[in-house]
Protein backbone atom coordinates (compact mmCIF):
# COMPACT_ATOMS: atom_id res chain seq x y z
CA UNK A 1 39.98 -11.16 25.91
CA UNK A 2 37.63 -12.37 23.36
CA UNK A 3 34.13 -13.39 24.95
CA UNK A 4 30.94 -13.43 23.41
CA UNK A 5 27.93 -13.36 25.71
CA UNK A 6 23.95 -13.71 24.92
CA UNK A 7 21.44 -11.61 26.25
CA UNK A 8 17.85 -12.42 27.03
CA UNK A 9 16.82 -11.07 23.51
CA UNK A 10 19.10 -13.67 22.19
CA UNK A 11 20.88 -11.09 21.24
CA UNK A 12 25.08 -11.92 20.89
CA UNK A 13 27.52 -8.95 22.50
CA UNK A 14 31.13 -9.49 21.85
CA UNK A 15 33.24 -8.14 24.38
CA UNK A 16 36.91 -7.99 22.95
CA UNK A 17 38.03 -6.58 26.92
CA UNK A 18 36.78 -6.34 30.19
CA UNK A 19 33.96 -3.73 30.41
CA UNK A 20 35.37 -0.93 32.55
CA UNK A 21 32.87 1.90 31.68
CA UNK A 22 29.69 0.71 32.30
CA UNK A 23 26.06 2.84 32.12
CA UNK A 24 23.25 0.75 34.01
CA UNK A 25 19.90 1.92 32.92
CA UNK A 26 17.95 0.26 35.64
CA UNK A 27 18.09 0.76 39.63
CA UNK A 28 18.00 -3.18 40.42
CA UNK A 29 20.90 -3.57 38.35
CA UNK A 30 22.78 -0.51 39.77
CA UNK A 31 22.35 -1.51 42.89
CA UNK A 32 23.42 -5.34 42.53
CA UNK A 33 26.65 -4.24 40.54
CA UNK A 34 27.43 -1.77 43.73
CA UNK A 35 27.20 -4.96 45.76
CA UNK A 36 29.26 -7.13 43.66
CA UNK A 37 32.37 -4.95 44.38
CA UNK A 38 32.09 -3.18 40.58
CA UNK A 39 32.24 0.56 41.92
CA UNK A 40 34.35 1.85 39.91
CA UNK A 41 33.45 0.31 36.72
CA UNK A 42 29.47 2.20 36.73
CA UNK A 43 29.79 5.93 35.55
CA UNK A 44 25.96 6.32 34.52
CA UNK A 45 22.85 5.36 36.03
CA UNK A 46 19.17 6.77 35.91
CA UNK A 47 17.42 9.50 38.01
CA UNK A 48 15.78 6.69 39.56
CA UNK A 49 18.84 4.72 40.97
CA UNK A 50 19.03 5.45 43.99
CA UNK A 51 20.65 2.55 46.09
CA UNK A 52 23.54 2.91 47.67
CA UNK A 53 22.49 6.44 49.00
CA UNK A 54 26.22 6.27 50.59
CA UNK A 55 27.41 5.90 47.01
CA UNK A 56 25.23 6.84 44.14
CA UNK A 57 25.40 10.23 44.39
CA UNK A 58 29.08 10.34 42.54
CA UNK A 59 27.79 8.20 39.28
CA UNK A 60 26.79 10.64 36.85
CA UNK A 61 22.78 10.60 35.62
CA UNK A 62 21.40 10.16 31.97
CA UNK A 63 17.62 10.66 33.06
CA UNK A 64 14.96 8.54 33.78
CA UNK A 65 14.46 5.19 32.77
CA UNK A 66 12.10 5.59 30.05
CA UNK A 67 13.61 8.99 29.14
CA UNK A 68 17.39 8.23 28.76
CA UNK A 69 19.37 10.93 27.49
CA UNK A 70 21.25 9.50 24.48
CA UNK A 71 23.47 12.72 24.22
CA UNK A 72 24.34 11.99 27.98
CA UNK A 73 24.62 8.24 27.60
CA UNK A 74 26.80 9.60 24.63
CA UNK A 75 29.58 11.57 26.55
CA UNK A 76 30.32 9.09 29.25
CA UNK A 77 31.64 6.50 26.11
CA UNK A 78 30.52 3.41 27.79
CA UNK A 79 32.15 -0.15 27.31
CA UNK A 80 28.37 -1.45 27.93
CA UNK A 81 24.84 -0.66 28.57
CA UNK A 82 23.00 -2.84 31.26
CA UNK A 83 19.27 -2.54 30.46
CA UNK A 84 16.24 -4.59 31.01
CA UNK A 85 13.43 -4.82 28.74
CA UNK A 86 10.55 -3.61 30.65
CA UNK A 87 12.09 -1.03 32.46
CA UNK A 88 13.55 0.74 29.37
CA UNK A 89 12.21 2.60 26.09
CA UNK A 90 12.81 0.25 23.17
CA UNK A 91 13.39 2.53 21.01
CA UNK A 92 16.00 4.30 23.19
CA UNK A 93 17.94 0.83 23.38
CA UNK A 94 18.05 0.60 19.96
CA UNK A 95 19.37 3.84 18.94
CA UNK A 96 22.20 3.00 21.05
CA UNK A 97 22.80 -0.02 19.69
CA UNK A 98 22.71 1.41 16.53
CA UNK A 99 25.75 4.15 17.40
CA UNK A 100 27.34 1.08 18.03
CA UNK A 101 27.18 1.17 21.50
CA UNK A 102 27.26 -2.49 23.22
CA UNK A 103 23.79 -3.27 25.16
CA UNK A 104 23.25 -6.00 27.17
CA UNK A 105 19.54 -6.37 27.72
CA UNK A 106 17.96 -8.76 30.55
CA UNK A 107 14.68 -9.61 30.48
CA UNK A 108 13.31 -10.08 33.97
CA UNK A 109 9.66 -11.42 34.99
CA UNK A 110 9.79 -14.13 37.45
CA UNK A 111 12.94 -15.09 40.31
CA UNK A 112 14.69 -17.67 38.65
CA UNK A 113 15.15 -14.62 35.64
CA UNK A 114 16.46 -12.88 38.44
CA UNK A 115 18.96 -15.29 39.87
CA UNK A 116 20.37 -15.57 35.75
CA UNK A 117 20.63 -12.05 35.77
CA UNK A 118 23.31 -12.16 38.44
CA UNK A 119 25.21 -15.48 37.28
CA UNK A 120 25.34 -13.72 33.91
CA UNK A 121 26.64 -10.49 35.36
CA UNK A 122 29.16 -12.81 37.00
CA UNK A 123 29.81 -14.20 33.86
CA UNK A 124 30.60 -10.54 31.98
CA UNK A 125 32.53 -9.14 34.76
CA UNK A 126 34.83 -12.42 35.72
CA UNK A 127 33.64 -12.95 39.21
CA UNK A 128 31.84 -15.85 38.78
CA UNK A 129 32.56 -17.27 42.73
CA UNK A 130 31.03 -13.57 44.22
CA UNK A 131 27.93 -13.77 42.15
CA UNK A 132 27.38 -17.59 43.00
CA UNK A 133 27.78 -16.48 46.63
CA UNK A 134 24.94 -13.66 46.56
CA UNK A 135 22.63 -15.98 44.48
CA UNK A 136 23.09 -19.06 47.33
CA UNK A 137 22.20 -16.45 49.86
CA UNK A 138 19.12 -15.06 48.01
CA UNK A 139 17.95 -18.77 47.95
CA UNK A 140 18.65 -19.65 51.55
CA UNK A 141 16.89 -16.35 52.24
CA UNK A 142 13.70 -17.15 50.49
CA UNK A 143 14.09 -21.08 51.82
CA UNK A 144 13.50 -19.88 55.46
CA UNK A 145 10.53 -17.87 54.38
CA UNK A 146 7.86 -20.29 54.60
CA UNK A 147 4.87 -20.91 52.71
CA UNK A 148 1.59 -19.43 53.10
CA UNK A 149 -1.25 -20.93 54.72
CA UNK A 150 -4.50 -21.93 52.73
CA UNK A 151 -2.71 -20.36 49.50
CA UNK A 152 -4.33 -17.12 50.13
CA UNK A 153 -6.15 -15.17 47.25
CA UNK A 154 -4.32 -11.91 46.47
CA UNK A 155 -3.71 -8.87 44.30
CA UNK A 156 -0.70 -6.14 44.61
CA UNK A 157 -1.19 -2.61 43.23
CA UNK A 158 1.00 -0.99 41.25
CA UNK A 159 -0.40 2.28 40.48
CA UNK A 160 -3.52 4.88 41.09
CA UNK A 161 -5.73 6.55 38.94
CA UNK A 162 -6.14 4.76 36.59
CA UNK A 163 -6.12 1.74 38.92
CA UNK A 164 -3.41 -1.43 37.98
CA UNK A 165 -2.69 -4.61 40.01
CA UNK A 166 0.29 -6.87 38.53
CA UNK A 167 -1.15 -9.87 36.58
CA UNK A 168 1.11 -12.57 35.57
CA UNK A 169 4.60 -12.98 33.67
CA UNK A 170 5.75 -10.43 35.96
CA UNK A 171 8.68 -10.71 38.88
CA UNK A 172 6.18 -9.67 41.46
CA UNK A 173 3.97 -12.74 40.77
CA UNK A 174 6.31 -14.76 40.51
CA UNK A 175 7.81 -14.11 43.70
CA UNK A 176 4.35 -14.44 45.54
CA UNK A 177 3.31 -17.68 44.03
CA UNK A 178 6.46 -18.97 45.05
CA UNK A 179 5.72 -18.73 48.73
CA UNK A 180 1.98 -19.63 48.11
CA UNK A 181 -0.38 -16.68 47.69
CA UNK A 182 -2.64 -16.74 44.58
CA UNK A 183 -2.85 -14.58 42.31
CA UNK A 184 -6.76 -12.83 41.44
CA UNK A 185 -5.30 -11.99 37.72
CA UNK A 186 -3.76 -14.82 37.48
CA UNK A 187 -6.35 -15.85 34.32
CA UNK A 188 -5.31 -12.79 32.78
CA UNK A 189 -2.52 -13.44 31.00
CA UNK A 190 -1.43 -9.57 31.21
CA UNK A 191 1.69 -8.57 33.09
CA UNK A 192 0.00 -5.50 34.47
CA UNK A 193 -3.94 -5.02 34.72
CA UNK A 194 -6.48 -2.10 34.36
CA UNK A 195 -8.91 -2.29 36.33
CA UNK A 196 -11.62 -0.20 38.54
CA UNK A 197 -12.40 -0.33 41.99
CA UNK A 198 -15.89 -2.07 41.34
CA UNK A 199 -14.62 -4.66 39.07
CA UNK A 200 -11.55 -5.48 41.33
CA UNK A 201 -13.99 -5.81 44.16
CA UNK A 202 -15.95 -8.86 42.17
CA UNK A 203 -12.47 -10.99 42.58
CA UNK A 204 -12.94 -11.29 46.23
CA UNK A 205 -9.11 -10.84 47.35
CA UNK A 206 -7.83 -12.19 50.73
CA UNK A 207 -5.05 -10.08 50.84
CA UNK A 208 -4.60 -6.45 49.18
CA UNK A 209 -1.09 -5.73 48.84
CA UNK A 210 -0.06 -1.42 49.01
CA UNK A 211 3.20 -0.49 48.25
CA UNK A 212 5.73 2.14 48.44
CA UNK A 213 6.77 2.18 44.82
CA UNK A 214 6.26 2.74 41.98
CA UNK A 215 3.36 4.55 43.21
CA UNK A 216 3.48 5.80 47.04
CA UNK A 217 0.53 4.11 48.71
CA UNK A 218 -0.76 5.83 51.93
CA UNK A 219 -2.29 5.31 55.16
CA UNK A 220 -5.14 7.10 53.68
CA UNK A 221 -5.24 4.56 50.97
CA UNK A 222 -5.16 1.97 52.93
CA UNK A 223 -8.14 3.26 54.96
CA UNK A 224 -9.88 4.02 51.70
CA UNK A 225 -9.28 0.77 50.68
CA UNK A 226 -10.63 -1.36 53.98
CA UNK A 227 -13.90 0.45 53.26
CA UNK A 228 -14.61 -0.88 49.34
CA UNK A 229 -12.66 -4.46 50.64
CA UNK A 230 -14.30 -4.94 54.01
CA UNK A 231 -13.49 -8.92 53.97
CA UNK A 232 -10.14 -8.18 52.55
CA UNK A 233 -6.92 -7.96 54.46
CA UNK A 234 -5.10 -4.32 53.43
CA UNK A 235 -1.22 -4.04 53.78
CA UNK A 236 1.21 -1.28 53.76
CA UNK A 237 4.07 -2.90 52.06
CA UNK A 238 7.78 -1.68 50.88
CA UNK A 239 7.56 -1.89 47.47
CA UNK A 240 11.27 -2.26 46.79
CA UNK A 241 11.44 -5.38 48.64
CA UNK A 242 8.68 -6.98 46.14
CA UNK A 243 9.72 -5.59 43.04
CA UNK A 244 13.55 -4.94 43.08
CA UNK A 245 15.37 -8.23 42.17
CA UNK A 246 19.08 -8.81 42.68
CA UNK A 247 20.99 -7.69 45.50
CA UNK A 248 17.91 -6.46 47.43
CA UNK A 249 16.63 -10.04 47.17
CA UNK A 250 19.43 -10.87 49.79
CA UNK A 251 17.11 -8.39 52.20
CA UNK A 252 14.03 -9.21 51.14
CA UNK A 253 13.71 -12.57 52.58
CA UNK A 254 13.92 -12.08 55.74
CA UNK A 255 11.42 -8.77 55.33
CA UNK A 256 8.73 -10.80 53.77
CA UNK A 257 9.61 -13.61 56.48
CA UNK A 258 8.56 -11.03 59.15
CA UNK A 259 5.80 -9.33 57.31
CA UNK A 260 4.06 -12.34 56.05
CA UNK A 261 4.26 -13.95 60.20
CA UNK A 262 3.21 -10.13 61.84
CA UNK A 263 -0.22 -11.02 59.34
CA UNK A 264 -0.03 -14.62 60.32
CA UNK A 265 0.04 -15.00 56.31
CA UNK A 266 2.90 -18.30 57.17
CA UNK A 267 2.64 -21.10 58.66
């Protein structure tokens, strides 16, 4: 086997055999290879892959995302690193490039990066017909979602003290302007914003999305939250179903299907 493949840094990997030791360095990822059959093949992951839970528990950790352990990374002598550019350190990437370790770096901020991400994985692993099959269900998924009604004004938090909402260039935008909603910060040009209370209050939000992940939002947040945005609407969300891309986009449709008609959000 010689194959070359390019990565969304434009980056070229040449792959003189099939990968059969591979580290993923990013829980979407670890999960979607799980679900494309490659078991076997993934023998590191992060402390933050965590999907299967039937499964994961045998693949050996190399830290956290942002704090992979190169000397762990190291011993498992990997055929290839699967890594994505904002979920990773940079610097971290490149040190294993340069102890000539192969990396394979996506770059994922809206869904159509997300649907490449598993052709290409189709494409480095030979099973081109199983990764067509999981992006045509994705798709129908999201087709019998619906779209929302009056394109609804809305901004999804991301994190708490200091306060950020998700601006644009981002997966989690993308996905919600694709069934409708508006994004407040979407004249920010920022992929994640900064913002206080008082100034997020001036954009006048329909909808204020909470969610599980990456930071936990409450049921006393959302109470807290009803009281600064009386006029807005304030939702509990699971945040792995708006920000994890790949296989759990197979799930997610029909969860924001039923969220989005309990709020009466679709028409």
């Amino acid at each position: 086997m010689n194959k070359k493949v390019t990565d969304d840094l434009g980056r070229v990997i040449y792959l003189n055999k099939p990968p059969r030791r591979i580290v993923s360095l990013c829980p979407s990822l670890t999960e979607t290879l799980f679900a494309l059959g490659l078991d076997e093949l993934v023998i590191g992951r992060t402390d933050y892959c965590v999907h299967p839970e039937e499964k994961i528990d045998r693949v050996q950790s190399v830290g956290g995302p942002k704090s992979v352990s190169l000397p762990a990374v190291e011993s498992l002598m990997p055929d290839l690193v699967l890594a994505v550019k904002e979920e990773n350190n940079k610097k971290t990437l490149e040190s294993l490039s340069s102890l000539h370790y192969k990396c394979f770096i996506f770059d994922i901020n809206c869904v159509d990066g997300a649907l490449k991400m598993i052709e290409k994985l189709g494409e480095i692993f030979e099973i081109k017909e199983r990764a067509a099959a999981m992006r045509a269900s994705i798709k129908n998924g999201f087709e019998l979602v619906g779209r929302a009604q009056g394109n609804p004004s809305f901004l999804y938090m991301t994190w708490s003290s200091p306060y950020i909402a998700a601006g644009t260039g981002n997966y989690i935008n993308s996905l919600l302007s694709g069934f409708g909603f508006n994004n407040c910060l979407s004249g920010s040009f920022r992929r994640y914003v900064r913002m206080d209370l008082n100034a997020l209050k001036l954009l006048k939000a329909d909808i204020i999305f909470l969610p599980s992940e990456p930071y936990n939002y409450t049921i006393t947040d959302k109470i807290k939250f009803e009281k600064f945005f009386p006029e807005a609407r304030v939702i509990l969300v699971d945040g792995e179903m708006f920000c994890w891309y790949g296989s759990r986009m197979e799930i997610a449709g029909k969860y924001l299907k039923d969220l989005f008609k309990k709020f009466g959000l679709i028409n």
